[in-house]
PDB file of N, CA and C in Angstrom:
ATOM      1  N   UNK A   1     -52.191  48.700  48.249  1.00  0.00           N
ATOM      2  CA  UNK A   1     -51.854  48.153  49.547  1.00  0.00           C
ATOM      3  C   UNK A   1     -50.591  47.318  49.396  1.00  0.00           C
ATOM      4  N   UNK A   2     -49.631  47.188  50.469  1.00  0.00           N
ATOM      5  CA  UNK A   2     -48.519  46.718  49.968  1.00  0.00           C
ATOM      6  C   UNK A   2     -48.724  45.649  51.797  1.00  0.00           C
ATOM      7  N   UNK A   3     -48.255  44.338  51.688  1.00  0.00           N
ATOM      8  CA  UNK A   3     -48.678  43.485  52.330  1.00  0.00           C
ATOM      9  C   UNK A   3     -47.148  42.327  51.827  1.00  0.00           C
ATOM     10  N   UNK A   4     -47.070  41.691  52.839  1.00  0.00           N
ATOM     11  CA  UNK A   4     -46.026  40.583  52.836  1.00  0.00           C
ATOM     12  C   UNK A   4     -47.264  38.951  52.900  1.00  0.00           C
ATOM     13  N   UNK A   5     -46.841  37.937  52.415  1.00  0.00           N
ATOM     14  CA  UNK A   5     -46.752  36.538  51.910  1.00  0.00           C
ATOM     15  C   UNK A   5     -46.560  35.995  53.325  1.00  0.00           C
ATOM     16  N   UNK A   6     -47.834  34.967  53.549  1.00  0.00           N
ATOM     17  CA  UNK A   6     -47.148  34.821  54.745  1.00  0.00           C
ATOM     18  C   UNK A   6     -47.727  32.691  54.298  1.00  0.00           C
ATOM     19  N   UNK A   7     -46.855  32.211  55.171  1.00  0.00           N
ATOM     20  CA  UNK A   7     -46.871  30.478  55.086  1.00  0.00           C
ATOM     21  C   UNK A   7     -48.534  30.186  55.548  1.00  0.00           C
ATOM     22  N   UNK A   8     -49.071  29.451  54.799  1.00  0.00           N
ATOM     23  CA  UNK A   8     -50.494  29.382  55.081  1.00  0.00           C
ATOM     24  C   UNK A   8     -50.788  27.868  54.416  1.00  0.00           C
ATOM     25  N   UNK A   9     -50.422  26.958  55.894  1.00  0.00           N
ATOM     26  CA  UNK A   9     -50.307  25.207  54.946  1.00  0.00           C
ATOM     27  C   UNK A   9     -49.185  24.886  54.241  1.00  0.00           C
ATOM     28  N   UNK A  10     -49.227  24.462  53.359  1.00  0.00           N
ATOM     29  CA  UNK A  10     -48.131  24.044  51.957  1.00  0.00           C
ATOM     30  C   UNK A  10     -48.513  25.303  51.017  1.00  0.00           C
ATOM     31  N   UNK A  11     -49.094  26.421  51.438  1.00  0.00           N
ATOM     32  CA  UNK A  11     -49.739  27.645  50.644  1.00  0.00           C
ATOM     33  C   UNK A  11     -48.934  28.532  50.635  1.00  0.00           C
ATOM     34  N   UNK A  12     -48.903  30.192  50.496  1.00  0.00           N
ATOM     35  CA  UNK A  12     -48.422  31.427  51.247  1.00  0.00           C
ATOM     36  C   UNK A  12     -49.831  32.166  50.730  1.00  0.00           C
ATOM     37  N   UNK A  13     -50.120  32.966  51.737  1.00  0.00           N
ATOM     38  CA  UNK A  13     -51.170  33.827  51.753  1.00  0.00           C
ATOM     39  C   UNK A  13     -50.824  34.972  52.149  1.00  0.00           C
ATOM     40  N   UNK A  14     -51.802  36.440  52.078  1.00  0.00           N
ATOM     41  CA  UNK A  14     -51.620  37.481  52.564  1.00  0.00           C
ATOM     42  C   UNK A  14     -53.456  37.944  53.177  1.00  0.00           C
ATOM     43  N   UNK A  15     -52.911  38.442  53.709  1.00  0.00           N
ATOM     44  CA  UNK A  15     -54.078  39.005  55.112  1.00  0.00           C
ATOM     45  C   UNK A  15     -54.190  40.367  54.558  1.00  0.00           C
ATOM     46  N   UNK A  16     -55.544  40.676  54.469  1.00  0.00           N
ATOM     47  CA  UNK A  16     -55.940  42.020  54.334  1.00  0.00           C
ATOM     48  C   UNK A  16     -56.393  42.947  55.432  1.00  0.00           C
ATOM     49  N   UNK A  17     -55.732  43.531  55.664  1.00  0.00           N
ATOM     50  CA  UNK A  17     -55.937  44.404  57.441  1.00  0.00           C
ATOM     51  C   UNK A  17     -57.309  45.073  57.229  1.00  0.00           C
ATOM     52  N   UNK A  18     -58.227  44.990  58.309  1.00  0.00           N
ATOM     53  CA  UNK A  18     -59.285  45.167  59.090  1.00  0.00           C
ATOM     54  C   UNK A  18     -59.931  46.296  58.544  1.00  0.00           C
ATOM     55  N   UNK A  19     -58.751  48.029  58.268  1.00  0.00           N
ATOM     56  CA  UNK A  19     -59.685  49.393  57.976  1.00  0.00           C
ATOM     57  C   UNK A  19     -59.749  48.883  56.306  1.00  0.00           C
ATOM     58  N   UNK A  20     -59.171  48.258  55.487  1.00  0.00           N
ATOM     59  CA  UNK A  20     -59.346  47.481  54.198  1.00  0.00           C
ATOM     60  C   UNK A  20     -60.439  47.463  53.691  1.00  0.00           C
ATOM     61  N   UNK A  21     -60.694  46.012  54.670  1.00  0.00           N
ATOM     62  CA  UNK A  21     -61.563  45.146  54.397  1.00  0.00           C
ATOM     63  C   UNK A  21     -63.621  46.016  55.002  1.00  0.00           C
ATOM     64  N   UNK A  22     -63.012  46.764  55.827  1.00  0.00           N
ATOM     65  CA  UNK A  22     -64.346  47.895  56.118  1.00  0.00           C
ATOM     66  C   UNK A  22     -64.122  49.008  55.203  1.00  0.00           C
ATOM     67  N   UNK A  23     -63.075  49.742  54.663  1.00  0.00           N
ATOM     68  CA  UNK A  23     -63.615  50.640  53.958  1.00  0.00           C
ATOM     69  C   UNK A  23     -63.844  50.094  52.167  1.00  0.00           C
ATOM     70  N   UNK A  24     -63.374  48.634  51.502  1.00  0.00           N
ATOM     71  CA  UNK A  24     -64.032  48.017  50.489  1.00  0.00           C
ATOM     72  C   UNK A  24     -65.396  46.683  50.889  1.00  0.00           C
ATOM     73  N   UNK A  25     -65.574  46.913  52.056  1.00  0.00           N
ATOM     74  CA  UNK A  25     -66.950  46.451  52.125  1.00  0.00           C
ATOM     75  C   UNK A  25     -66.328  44.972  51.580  1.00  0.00           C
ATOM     76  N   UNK A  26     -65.544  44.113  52.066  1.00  0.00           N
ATOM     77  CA  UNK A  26     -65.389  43.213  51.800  1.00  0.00           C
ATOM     78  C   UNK A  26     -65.932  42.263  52.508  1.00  0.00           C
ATOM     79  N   UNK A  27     -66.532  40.964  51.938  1.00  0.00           N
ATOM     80  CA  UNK A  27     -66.904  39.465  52.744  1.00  0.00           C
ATOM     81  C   UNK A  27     -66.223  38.190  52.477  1.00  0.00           C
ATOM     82  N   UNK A  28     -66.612  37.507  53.926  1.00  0.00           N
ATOM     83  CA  UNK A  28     -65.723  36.361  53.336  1.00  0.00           C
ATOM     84  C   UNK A  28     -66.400  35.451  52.492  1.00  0.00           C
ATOM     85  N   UNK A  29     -65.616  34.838  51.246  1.00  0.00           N
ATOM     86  CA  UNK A  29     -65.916  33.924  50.658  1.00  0.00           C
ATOM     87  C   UNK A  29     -66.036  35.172  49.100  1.00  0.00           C
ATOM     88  N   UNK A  30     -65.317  36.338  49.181  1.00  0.00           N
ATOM     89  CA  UNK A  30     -65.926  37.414  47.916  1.00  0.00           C
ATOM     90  C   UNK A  30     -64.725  36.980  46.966  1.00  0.00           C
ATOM     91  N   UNK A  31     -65.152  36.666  45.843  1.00  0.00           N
ATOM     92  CA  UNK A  31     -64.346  37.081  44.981  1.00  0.00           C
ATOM     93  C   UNK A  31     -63.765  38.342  44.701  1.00  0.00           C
ATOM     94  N   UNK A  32     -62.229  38.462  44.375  1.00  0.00           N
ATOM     95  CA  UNK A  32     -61.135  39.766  44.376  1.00  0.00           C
ATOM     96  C   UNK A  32     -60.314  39.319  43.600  1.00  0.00           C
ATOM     97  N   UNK A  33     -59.992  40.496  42.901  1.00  0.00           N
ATOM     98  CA  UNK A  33     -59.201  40.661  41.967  1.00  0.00           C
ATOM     99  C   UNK A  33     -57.667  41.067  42.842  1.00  0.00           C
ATOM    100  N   UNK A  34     -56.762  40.688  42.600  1.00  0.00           N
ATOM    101  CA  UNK A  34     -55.173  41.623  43.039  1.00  0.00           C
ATOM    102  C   UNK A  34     -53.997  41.575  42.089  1.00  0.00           C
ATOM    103  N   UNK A  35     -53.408  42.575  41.972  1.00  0.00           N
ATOM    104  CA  UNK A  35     -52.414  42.600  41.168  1.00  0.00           C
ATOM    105  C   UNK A  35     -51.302  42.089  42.086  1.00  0.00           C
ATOM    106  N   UNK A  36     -50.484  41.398  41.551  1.00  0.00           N
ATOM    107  CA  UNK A  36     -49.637  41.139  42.582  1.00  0.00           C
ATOM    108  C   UNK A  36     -47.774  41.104  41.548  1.00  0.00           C
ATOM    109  N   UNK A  37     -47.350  41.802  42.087  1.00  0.00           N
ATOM    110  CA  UNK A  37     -45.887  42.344  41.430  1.00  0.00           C
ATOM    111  C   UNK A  37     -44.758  42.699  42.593  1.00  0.00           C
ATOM    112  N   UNK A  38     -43.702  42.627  42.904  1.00  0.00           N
ATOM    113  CA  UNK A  38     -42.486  42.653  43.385  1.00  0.00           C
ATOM    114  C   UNK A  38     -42.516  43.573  43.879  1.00  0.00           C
ATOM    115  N   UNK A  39     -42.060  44.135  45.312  1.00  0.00           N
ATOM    116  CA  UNK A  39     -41.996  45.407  45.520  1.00  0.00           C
ATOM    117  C   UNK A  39     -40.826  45.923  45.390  1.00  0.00           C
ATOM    118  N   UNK A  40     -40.420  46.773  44.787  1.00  0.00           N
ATOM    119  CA  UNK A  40     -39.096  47.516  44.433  1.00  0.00           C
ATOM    120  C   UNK A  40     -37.820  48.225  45.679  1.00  0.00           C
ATOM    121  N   UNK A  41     -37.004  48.389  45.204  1.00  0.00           N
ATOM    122  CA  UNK A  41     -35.782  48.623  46.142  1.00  0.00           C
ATOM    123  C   UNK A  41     -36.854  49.882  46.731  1.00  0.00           C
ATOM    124  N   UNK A  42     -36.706  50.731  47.743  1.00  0.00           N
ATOM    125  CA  UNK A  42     -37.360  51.988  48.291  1.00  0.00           C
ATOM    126  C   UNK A  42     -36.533  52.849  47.740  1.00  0.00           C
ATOM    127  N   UNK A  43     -35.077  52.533  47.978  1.00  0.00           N
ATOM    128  CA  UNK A  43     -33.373  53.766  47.340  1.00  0.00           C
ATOM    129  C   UNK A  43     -33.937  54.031  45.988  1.00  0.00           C
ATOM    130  N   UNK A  44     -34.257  52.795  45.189  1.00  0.00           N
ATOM    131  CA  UNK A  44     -34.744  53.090  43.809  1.00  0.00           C
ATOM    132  C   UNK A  44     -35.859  53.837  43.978  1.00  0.00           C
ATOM    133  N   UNK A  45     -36.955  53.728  44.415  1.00  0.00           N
ATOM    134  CA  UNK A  45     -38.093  54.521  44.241  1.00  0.00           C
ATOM    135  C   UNK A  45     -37.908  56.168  44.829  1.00  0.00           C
ATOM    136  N   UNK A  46     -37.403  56.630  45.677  1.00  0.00           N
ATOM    137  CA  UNK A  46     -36.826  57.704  45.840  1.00  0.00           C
ATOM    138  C   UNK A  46     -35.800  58.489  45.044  1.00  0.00           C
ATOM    139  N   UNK A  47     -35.034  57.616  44.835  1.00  0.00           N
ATOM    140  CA  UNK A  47     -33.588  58.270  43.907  1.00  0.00           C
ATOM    141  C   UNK A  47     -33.664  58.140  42.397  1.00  0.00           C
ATOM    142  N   UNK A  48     -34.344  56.984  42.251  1.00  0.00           N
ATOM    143  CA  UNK A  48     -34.152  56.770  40.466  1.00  0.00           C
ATOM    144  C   UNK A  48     -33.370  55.917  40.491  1.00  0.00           C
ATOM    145  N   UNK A  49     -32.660  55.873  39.094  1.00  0.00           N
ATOM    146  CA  UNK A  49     -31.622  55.101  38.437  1.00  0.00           C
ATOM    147  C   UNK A  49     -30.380  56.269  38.169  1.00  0.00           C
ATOM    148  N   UNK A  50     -29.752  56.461  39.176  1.00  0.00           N
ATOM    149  CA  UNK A  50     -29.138  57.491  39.274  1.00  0.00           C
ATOM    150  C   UNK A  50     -27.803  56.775  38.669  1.00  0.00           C
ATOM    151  N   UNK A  51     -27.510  57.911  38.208  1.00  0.00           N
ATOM    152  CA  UNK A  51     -26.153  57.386  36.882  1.00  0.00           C
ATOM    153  C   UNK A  51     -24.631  57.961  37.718  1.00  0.00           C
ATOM    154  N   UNK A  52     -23.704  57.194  38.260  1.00  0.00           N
ATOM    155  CA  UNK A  52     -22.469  57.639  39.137  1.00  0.00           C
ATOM    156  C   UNK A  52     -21.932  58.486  38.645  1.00  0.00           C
ATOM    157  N   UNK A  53     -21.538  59.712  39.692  1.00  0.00           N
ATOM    158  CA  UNK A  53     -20.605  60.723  38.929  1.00  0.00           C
ATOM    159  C   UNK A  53     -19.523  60.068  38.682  1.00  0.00           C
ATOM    160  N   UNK A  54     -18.648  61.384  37.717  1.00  0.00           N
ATOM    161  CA  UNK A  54     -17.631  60.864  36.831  1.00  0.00           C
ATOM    162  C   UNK A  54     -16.827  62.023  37.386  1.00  0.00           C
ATOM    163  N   UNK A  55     -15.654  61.292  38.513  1.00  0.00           N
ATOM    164  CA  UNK A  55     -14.896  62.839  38.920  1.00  0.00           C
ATOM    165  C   UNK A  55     -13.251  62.463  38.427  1.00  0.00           C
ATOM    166  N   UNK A  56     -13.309  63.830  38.437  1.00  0.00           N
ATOM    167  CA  UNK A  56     -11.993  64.300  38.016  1.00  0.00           C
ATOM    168  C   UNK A  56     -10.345  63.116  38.626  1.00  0.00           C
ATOM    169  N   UNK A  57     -10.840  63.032  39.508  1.00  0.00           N
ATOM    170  CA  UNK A  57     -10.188  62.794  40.725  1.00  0.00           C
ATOM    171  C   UNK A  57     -10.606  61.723  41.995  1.00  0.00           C
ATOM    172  N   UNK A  58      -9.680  60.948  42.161  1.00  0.00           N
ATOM    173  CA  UNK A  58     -10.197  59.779  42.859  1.00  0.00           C
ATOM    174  C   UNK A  58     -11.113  60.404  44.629  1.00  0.00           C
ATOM    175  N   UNK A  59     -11.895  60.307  44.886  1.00  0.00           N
ATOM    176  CA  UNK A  59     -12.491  60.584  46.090  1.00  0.00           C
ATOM    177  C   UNK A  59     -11.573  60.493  47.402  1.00  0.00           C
ATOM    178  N   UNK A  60     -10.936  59.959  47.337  1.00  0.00           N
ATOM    179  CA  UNK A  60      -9.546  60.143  48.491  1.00  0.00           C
ATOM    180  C   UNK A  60      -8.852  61.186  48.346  1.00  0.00           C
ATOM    181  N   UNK A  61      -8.335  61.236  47.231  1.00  0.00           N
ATOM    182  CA  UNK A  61      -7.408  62.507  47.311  1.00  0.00           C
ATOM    183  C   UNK A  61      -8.102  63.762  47.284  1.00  0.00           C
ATOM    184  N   UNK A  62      -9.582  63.906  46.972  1.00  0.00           N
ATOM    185  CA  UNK A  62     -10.561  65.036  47.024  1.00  0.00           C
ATOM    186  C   UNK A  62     -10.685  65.290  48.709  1.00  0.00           C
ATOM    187  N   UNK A  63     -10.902  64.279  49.206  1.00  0.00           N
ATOM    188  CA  UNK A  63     -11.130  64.275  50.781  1.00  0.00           C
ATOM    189  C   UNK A  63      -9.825  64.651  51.785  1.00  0.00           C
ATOM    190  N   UNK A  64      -8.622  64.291  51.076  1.00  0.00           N
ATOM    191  CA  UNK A  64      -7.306  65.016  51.707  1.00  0.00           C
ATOM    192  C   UNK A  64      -7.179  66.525  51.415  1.00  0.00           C
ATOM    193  N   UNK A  65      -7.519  66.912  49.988  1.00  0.00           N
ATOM    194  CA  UNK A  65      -7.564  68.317  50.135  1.00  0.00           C
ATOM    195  C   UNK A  65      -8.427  69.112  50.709  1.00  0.00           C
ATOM    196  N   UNK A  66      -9.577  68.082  51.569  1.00  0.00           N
ATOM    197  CA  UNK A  66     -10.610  69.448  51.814  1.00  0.00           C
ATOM    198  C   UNK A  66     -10.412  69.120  53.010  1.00  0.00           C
ATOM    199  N   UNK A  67      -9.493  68.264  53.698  1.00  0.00           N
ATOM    200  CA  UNK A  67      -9.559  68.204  55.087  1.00  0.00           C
ATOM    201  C   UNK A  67      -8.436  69.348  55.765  1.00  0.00           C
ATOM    202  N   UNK A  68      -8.901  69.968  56.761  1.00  0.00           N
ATOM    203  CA  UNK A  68      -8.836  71.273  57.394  1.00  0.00           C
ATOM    204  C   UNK A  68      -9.276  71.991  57.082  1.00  0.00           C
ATOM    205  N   UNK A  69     -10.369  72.606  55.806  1.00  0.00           N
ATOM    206  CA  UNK A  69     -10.839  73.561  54.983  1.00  0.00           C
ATOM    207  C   UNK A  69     -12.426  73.421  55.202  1.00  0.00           C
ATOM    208  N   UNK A  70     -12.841  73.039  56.439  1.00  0.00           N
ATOM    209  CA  UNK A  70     -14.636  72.637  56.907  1.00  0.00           C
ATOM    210  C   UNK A  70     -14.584  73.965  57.207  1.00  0.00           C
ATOM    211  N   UNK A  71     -13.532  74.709  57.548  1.00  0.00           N
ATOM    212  CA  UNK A  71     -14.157  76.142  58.014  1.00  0.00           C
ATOM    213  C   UNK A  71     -14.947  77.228  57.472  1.00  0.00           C
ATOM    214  N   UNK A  72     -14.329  76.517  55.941  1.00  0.00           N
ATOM    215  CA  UNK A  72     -14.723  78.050  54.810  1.00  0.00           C
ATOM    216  C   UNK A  72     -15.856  77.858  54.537  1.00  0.00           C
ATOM    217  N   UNK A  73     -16.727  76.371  54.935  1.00  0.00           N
ATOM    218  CA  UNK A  73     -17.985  76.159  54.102  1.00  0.00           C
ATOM    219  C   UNK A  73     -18.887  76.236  55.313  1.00  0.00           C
ATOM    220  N   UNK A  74     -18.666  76.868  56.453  1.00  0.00           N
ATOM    221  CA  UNK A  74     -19.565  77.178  57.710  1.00  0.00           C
ATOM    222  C   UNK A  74     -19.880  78.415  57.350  1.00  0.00           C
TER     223      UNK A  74
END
């Protein structure tokens, strides 16, 4: 379950939503265990640690030669 920290007093707490807490049969006052760790970039979790290409050629001057030439790649 991924959940945001929320101000609770001089505290921060997190709220466990409702289908949760009914489908682990939870009560109040239960002792629970949670792991609790950082949630990561999403770009990272989709893409990786993707390593920058290495071009030939500065990306400007790649983009001047292919401009008027959108036709050939339709």
């Amino acid at each position: 379950m991924i959940t945001k920290t929320r101000k609770w007093g001089n505290s921060l707490g997190v709220r466990i939503p409702k289908d949760v807490v009914r489908e682990l049969r939870l009560r109040e006052n239960q002792d629970i265990a949670i792991d609790i760790k950082p949630a990561e970039n999403p770009l990272k979790e989709l893409f990786g640690a993707l390593k920058p290409l290495k071009l030939k050629k500065p990306t400007s001057q790649i983009l001047k030669e292919l401009r008027g030439k959108e036709s050939k790649f339709i």
